[in-house]
Protein backbone atom coordinates (compact mmCIF):
# COMPACT_ATOMS: atom_id res chain seq x y z
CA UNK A 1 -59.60 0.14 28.42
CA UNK A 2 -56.17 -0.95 28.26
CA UNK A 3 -52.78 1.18 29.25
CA UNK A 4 -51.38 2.95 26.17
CA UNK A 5 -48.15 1.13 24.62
CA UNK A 6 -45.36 3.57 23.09
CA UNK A 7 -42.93 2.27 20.43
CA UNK A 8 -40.14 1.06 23.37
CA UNK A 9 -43.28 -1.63 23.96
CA UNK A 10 -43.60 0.11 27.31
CA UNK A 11 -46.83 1.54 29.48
CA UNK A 12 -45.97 4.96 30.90
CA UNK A 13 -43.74 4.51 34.03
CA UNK A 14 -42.40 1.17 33.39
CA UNK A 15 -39.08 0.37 32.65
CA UNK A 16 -38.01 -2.02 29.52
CA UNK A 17 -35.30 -4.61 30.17
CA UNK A 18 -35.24 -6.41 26.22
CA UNK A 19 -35.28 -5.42 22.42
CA UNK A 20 -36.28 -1.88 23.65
CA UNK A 21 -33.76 -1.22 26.32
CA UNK A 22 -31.15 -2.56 23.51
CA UNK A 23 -31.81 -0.51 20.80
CA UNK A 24 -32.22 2.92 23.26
CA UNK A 25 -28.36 1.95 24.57
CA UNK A 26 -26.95 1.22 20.80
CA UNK A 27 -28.51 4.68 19.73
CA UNK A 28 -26.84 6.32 22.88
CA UNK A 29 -23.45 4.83 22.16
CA UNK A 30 -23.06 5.35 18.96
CA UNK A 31 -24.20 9.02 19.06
CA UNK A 32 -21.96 9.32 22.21
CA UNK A 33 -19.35 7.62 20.29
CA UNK A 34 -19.27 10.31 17.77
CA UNK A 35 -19.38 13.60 20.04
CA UNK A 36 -16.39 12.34 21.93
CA UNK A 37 -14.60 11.55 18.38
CA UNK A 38 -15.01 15.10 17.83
CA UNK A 39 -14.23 16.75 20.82
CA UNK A 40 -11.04 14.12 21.80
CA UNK A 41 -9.87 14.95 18.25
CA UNK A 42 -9.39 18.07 19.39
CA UNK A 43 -7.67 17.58 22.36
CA UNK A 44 -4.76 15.05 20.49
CA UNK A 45 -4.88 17.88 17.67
CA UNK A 46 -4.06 20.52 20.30
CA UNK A 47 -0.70 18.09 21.48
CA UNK A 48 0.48 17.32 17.97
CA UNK A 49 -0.34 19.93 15.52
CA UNK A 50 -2.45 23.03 16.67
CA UNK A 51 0.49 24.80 18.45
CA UNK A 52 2.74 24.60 15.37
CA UNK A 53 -0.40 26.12 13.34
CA UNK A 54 -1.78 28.60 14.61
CA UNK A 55 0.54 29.80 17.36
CA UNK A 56 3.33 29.41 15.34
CA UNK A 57 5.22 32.57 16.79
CA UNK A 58 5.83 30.73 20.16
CA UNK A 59 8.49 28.52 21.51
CA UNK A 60 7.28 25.16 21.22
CA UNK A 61 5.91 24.38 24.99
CA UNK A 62 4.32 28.16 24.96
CA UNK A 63 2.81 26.98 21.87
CA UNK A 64 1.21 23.61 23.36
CA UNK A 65 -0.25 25.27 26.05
CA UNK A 66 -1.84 28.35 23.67
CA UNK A 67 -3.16 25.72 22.33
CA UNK A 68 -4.61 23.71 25.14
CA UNK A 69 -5.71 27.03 26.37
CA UNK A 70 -8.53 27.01 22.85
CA UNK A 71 -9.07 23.37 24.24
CA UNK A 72 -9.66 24.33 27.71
CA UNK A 73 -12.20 26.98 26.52
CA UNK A 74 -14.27 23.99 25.55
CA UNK A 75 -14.55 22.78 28.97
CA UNK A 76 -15.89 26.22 30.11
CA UNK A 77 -18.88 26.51 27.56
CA UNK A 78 -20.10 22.73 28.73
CA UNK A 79 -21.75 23.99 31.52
CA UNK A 80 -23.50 26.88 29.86
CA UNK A 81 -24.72 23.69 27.19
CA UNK A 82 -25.58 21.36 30.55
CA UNK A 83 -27.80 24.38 31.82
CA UNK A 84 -29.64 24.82 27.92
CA UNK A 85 -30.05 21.32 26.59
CA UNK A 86 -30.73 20.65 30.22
CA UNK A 87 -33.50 22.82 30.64
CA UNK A 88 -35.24 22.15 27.61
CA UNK A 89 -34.36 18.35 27.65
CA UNK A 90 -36.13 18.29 30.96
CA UNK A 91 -39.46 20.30 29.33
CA UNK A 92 -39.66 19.23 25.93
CA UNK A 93 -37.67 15.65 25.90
CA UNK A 94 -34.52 14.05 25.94
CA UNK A 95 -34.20 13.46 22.04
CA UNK A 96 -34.38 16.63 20.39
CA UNK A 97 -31.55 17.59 22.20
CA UNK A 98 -29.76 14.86 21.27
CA UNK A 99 -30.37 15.09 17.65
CA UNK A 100 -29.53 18.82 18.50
CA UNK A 101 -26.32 18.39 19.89
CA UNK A 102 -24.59 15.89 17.86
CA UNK A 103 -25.51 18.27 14.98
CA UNK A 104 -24.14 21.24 16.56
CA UNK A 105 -20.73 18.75 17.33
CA UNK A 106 -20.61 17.85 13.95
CA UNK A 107 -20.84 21.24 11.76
CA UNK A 108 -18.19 22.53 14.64
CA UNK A 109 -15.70 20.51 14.12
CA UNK A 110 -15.98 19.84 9.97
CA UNK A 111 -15.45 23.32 10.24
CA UNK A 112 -11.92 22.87 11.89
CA UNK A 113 -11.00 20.66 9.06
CA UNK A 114 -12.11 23.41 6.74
CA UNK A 115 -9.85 26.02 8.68
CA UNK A 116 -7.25 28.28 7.56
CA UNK A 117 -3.82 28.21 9.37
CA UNK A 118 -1.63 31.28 11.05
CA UNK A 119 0.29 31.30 8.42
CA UNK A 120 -2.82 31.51 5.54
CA UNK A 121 -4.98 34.52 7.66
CA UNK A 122 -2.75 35.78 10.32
CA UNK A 123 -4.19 35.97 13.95
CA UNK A 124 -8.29 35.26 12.77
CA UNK A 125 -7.45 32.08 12.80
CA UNK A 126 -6.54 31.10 16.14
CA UNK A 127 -10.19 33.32 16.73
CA UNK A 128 -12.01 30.91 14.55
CA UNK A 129 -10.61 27.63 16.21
CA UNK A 130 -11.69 29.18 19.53
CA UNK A 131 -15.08 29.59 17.98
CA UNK A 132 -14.98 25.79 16.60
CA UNK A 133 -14.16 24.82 20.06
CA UNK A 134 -16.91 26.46 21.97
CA UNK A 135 -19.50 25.48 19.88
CA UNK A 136 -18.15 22.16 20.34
CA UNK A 137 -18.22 22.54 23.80
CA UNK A 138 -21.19 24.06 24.47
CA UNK A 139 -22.61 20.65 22.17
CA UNK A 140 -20.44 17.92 24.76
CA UNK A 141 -22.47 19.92 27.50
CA UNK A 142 -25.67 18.74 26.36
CA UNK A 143 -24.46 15.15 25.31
CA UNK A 144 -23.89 13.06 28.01
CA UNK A 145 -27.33 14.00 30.22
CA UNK A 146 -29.48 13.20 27.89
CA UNK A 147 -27.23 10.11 26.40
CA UNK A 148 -27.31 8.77 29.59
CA UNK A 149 -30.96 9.19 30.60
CA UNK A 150 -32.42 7.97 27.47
CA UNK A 151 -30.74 4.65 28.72
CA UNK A 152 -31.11 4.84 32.63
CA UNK A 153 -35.16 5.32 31.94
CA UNK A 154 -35.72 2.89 29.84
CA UNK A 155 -33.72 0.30 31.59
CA UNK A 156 -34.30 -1.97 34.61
CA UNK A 157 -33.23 -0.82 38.26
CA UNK A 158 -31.51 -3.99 38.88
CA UNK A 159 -29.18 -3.33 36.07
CA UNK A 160 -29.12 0.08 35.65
CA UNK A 161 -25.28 0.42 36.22
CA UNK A 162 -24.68 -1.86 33.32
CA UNK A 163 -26.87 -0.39 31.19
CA UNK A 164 -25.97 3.23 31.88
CA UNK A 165 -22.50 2.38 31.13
CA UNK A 166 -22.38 2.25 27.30
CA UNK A 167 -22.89 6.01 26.67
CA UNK A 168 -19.79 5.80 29.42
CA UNK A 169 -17.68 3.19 26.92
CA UNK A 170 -18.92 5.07 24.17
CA UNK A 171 -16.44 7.54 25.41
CA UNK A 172 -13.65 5.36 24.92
CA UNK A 173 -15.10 4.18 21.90
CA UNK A 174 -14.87 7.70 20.58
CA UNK A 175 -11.36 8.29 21.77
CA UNK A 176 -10.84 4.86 20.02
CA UNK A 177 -11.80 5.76 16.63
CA UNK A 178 -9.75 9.41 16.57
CA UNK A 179 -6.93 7.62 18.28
CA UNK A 180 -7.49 4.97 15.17
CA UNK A 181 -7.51 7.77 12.38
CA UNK A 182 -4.49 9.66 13.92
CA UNK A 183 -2.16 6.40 14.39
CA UNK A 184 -3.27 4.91 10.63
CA UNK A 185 -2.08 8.92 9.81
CA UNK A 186 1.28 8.14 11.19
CA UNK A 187 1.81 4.69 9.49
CA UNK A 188 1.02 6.47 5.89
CA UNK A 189 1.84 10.14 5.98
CA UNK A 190 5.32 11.73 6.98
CA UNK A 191 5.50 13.93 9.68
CA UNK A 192 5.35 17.21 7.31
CA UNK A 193 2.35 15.77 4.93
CA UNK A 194 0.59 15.44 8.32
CA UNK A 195 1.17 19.02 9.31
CA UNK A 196 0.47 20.02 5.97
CA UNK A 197 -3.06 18.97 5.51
CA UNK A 198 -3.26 15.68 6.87
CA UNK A 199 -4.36 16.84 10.31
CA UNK A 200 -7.49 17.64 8.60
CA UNK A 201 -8.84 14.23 7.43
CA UNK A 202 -10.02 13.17 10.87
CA UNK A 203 -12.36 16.17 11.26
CA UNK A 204 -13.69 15.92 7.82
CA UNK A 205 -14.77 12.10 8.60
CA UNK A 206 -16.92 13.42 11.42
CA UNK A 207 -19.11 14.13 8.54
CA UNK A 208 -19.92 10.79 7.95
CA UNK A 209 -20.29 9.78 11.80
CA UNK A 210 -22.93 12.37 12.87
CA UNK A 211 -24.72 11.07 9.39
CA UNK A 212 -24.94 7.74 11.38
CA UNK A 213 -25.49 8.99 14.46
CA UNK A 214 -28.16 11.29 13.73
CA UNK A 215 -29.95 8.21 11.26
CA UNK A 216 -30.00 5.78 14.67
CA UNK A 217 -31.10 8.59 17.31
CA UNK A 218 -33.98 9.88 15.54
CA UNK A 219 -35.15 5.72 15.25
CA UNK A 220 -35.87 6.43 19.14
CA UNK A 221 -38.28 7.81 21.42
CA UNK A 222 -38.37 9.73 24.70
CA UNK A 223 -38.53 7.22 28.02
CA UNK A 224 -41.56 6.26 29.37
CA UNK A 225 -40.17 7.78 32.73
CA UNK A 226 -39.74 11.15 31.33
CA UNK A 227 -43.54 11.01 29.62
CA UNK A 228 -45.23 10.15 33.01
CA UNK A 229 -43.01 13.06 35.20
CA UNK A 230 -44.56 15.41 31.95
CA UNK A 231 -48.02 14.03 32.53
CA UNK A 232 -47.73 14.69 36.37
CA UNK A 233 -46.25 18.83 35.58
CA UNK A 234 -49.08 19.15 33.19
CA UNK A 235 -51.70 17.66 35.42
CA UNK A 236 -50.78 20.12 38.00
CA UNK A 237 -50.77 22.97 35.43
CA UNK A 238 -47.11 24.21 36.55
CA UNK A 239 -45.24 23.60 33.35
CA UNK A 240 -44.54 27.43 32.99
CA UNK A 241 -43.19 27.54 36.65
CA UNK A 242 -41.19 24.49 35.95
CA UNK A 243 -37.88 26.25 35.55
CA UNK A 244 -34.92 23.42 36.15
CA UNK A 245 -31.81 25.11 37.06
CA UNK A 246 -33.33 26.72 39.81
CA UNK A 247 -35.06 23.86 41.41
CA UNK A 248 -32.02 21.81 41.05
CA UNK A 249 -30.17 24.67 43.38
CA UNK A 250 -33.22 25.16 45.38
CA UNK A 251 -33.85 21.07 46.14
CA UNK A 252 -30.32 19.30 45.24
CA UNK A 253 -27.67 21.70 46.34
CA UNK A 254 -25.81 18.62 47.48
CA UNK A 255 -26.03 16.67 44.85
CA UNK A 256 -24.74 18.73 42.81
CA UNK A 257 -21.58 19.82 44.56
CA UNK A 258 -21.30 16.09 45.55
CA UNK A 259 -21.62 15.26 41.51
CA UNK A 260 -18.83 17.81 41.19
CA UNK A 261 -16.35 16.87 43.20
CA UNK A 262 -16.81 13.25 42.26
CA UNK A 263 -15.58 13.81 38.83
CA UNK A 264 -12.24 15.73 39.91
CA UNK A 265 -9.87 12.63 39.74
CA UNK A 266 -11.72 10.76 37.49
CA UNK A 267 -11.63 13.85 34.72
CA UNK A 268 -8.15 14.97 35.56
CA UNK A 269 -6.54 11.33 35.43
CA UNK A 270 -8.44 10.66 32.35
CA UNK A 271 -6.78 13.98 30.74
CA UNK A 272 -3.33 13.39 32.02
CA UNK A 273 -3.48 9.41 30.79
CA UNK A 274 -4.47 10.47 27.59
CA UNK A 275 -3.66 13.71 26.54
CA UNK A 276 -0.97 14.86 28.56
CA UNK A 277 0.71 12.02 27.96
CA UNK A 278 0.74 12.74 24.10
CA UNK A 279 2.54 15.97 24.54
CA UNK A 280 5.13 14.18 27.14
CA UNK A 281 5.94 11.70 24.96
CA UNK A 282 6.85 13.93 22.12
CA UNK A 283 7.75 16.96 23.85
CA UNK A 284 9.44 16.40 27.11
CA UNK A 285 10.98 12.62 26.00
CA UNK A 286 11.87 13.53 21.52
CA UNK A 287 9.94 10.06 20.89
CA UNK A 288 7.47 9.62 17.46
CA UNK A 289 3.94 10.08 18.19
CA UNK A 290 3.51 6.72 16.37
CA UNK A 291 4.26 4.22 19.54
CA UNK A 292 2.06 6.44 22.27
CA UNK A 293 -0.91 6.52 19.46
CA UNK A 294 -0.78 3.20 19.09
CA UNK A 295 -0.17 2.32 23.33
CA UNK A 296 -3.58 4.78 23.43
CA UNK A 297 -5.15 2.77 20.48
CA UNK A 298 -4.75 -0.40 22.67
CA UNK A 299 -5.74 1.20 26.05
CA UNK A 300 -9.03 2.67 24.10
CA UNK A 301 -10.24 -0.62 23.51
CA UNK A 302 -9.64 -2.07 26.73
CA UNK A 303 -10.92 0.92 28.33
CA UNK A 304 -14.27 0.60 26.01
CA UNK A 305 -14.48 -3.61 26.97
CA UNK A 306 -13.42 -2.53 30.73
CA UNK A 307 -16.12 -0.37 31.69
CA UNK A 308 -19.38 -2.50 31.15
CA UNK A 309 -17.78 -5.07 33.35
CA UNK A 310 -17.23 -2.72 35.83
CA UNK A 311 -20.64 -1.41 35.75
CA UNK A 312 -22.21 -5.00 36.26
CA UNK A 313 -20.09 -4.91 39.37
CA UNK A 314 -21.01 -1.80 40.94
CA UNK A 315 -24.94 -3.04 40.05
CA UNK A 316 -23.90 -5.89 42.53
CA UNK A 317 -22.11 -4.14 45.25
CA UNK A 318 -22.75 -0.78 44.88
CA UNK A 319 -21.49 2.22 43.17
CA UNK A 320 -19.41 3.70 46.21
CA UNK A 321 -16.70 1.14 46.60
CA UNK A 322 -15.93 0.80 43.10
CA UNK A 323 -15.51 4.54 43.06
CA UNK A 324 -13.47 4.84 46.00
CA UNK A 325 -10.92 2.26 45.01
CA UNK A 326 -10.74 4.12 41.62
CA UNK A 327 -10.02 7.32 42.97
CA UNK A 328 -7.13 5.70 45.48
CA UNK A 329 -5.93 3.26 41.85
CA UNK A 330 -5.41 6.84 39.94
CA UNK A 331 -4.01 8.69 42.39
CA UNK A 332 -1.60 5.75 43.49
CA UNK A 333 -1.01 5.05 39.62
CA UNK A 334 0.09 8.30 38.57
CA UNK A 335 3.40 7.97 40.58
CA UNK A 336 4.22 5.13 38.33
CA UNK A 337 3.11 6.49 35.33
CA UNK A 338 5.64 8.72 34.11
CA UNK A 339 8.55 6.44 34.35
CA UNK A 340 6.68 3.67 32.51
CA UNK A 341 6.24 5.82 29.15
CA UNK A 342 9.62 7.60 29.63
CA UNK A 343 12.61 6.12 27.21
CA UNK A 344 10.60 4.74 24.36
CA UNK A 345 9.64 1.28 25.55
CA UNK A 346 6.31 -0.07 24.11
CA UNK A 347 5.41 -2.53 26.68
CA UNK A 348 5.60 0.28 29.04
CA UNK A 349 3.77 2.72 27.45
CA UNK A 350 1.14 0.41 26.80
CA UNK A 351 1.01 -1.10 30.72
CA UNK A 352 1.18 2.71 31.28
CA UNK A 353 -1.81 3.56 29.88
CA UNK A 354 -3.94 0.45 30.29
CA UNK A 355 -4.01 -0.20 33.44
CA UNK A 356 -4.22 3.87 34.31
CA UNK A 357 -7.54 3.54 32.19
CA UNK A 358 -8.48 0.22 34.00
CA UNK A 359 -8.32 2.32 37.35
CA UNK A 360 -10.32 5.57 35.86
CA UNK A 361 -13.01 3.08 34.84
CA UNK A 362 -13.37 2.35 38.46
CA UNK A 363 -15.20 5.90 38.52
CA UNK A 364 -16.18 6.40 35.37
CA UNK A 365 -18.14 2.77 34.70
CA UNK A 366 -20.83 3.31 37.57
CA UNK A 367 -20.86 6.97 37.10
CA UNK A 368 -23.96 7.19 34.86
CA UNK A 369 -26.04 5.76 37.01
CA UNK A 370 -24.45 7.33 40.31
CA UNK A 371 -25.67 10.76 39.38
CA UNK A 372 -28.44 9.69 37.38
CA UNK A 373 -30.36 8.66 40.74
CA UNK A 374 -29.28 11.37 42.71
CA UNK A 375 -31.76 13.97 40.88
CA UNK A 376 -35.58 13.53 40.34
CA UNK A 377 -36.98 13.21 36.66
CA UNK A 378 -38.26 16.68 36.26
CA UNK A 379 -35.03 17.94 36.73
CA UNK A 380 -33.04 14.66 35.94
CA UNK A 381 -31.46 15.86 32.91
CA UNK A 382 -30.53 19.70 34.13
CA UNK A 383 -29.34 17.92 37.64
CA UNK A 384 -26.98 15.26 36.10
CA UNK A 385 -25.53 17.73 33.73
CA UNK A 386 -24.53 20.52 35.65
CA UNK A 387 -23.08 18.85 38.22
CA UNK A 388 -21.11 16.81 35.52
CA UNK A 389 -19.99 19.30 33.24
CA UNK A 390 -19.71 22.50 36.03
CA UNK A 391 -16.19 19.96 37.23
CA UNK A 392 -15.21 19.87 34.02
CA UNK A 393 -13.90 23.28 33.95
CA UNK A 394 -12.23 22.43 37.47
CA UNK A 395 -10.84 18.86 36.19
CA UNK A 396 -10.46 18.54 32.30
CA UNK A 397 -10.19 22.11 31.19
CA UNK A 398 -7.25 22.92 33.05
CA UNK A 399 -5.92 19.47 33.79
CA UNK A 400 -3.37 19.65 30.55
CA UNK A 401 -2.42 23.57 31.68
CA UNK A 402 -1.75 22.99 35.06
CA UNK A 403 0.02 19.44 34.21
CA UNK A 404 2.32 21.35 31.59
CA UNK A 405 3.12 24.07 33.91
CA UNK A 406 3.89 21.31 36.42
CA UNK A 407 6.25 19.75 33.93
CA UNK A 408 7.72 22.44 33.71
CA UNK A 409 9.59 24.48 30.78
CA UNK A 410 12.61 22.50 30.92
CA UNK A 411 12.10 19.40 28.62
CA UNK A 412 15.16 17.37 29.90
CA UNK A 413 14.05 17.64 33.28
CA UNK A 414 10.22 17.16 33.59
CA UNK A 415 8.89 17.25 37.43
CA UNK A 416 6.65 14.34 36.91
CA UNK A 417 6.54 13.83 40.67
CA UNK A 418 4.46 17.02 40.82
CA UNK A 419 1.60 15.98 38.67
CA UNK A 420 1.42 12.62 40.53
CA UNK A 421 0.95 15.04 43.76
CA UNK A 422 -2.01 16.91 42.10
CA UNK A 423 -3.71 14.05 40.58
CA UNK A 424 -3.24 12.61 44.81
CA UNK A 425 -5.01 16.05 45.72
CA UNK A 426 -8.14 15.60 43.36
CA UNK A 427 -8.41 11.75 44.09
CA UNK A 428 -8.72 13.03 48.42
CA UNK A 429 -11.39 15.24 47.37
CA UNK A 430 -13.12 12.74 45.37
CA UNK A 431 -12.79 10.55 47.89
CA UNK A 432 -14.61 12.74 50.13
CA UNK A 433 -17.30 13.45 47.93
CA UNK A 434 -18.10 9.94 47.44
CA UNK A 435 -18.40 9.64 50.99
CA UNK A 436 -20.63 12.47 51.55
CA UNK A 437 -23.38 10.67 49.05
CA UNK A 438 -25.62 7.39 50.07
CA UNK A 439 -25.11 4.56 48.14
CA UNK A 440 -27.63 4.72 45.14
CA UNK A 441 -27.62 1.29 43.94
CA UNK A 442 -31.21 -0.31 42.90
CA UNK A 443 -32.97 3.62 43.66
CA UNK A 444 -36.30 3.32 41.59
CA UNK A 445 -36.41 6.54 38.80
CA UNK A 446 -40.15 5.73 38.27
CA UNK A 447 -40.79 8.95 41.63
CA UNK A 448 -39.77 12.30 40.97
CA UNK A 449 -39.15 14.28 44.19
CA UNK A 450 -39.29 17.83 42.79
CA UNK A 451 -43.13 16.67 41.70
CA UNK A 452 -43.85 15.33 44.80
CA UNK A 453 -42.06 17.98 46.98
CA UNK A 454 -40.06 15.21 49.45
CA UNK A 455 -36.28 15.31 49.06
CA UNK A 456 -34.05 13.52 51.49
């Protein structure tokens, strides 16, 4: 009797490299696509309008960082959503969490655009945004495992870095599209309209992304990889001592703090390229937000082109050197930075921010599939996401703060030397992460350790 065929056209522990693999990476990126609108929409919100809203009784600096302190909350509720989604996306299956969290995303932040200012319900609603945002955080945490597995299962070893990097661009892509919304904003709406109420038409179009989103991901169907490390658990009868999070601690300790500190300067550079740079740009140097949106639109789309290529790359050499020489490009880069998007100049806002997100995609491009074949499949999904989302507390959550407070109160005289110095710091310790890894490149997903007890 022939092998059973599932709707990928795959047999149980075979990779798909064709029509299947395709349509598993277009549903990943376009649901990716979507979170990331939602939660980056947040983040350019919290440097152009949330301070002014619903801190309004604070100086205007005090007021940016209240209000990157409700964004940094995020950060610190993606881990507890890593841990959940993980542990039931490694028992039950990688899609129902999906379709879970981009729901979750999507009702969180609809319901920003729906919120009531400071000035409408007095101190509930800076409370209600922080609620927004931790739902919305607590969704991102369960995103990017399972976006990413979903495509590094189906696809072929070979080419896994390629393939593994859409969810990646889909990133960019979503930081494209809110950076798209909030720049067509500036071209129609005055300054006050925008404050007003038209802030809120970028969260109420989530509605119709997580409509698509959730239409493509539930076209899909759990890998083939996943289905055979479930047959193996049940065959052995130890489903119900099958508990993730602890065997990811108990058999990938270093993986995980290796995972971690490989995302420090690739999640703080990203943050200061692209948010920080927001509130320096209208804050520290009195420009219009209209030239840095549109110097963000640009690097967005590069960014989103950038990163495949990349990936094909690391596929070819490995995923170590094109990590390293990120983590030197960013650290290097931010030095230059801040005197490239200081006085108004387009070209060098846009240089600015291109090529800093041309040197994050070093890192971020072979990421996916970096940590992806560190863990086995049992515990794939819980492994990956922890160890992603645990540095993003360390990295993005407090990236903006401590950049701000490195700044400085004194608008005139921003210590932009500082933040180069700290981004320097996190790009050493990524360095040394990297280094403490093997190369992964070509590592078959088809074994699961944790099943088979061998770990090395």
């Amino acid at each position: 009797m022939s092998t059973p065929v599932d709707k990928t056209g795959s047999r149980p522990g075979e990779t798909t490299d064709g029509p299947g693999i395709v349509k598993v990476v277009f549903a990943s990126l376009i649901g990716t696509a979507v979170e990331w609108y939602d939660f980056f929409l947040y983040g350019s919100a919290a440097a152009l309008v949330f301070g002014a809203l619903f801190f309004p009784e604070s100086e205007p600096v005090t007021a940016t960082l209240l209000a990157f302190g409700t964004y940094a909350l995020g950060f610190v509720a993606r881990p507890l959503g890593g841990v959940v989604f993980g542990h039931f996306g490694d028992r039950v299956g990688r899609k129902k969490m999906l379709v879970l969290s981009l729901m979750l995303m999507g009702g969180a932040t609809i319901a920003i655009g729906l919120l009531p200012t400071y000035a409408t319900i007095g101190v509930a609603a800076p409370v209600l945004l922080l609620v927004c945002r931790l739902v919305q955080g607590f969704a991102v945490g369960g995103e990017w495992g399972g976006a990413v597995l979903m495509v590094a299962e189906h696809g072929d070893d070979a080419k896994r870095g390629f393939w593994t990097s859409w969810p990646q661009a889909g990133v960019a892509m979503g930081n494209l599209l809110a950076t798209l919304v909030l720049f067509v904003l500036a071209l129609v709406q005055s300054e006050e309209t925008f404050q007003a109420w038209g802030w809120r038409i970028p969260f109420l179009l989530s509605a119709v992304l997580v409509f698509i989103g959730l239409y493509i991901r539930l076209s899909i169907e759990d890998s083939p990889v996943f289905k055979e490390a479930q047959a193996e658990i049940e065959q052995k009868k130890d489903q119900k001592n099958h508990i993730p999070i602890l065997e990811v601690f108990r058999r990938y300790p270093k993986e995980v703090f290796c995972a971690m500190g490989m995302r420090l300067a690739e999640n703080t550079s990203y943050y200061i390229f692209t948010i920080i740079v927001i509130t320096f740009v209208t804050t520290y140097d009195g420009q219009d937000r209209g030239p840095i949106l549109q110097a963000l639109l640009i690097g967005s789309a590069v960014h989103f082109v950038w990163i495949p290529l990349v990936a094909l790359l690391s596929d070819k050499i490995g995923r170590k050197p094109m990590y390293i020489a990120g983590a030197v490009g960013v650290g290097v880069w931010t030095f230059a930075f801040f005197p490239l998007v200081t006085g108004g100049s387009a070209a060098g806002l846009t240089i600015a921010v291109v090529v800093g997100l041309m040197l994050h995609a070093l890192m971020y491009a072979p990421q996916a599939a970096f940590f992806s074949e560190l863990f086995g499949t049992s515990v794939r999904y819980t492994g990956a996401s922890v160890g992603y989302q645990l540095a993003s507390i360390a990295a993005g959550a407090i990236a903006p703060i401590i950049a701000l407070q490195l700044l400085g109160s004194d608008t005139a005289n921003p210590n932009t030397f500082a933040v180069g110095v700290y981004v320097s710091i996190t790009s050493v310790l990524t360095i040394i992460a990297v280094l403490a890894v093997k190369e992964t490149r070509n590592t078959s997903l088809r074994h699961d350790r944790v099943v088979e007890g061998a770990h090395d």
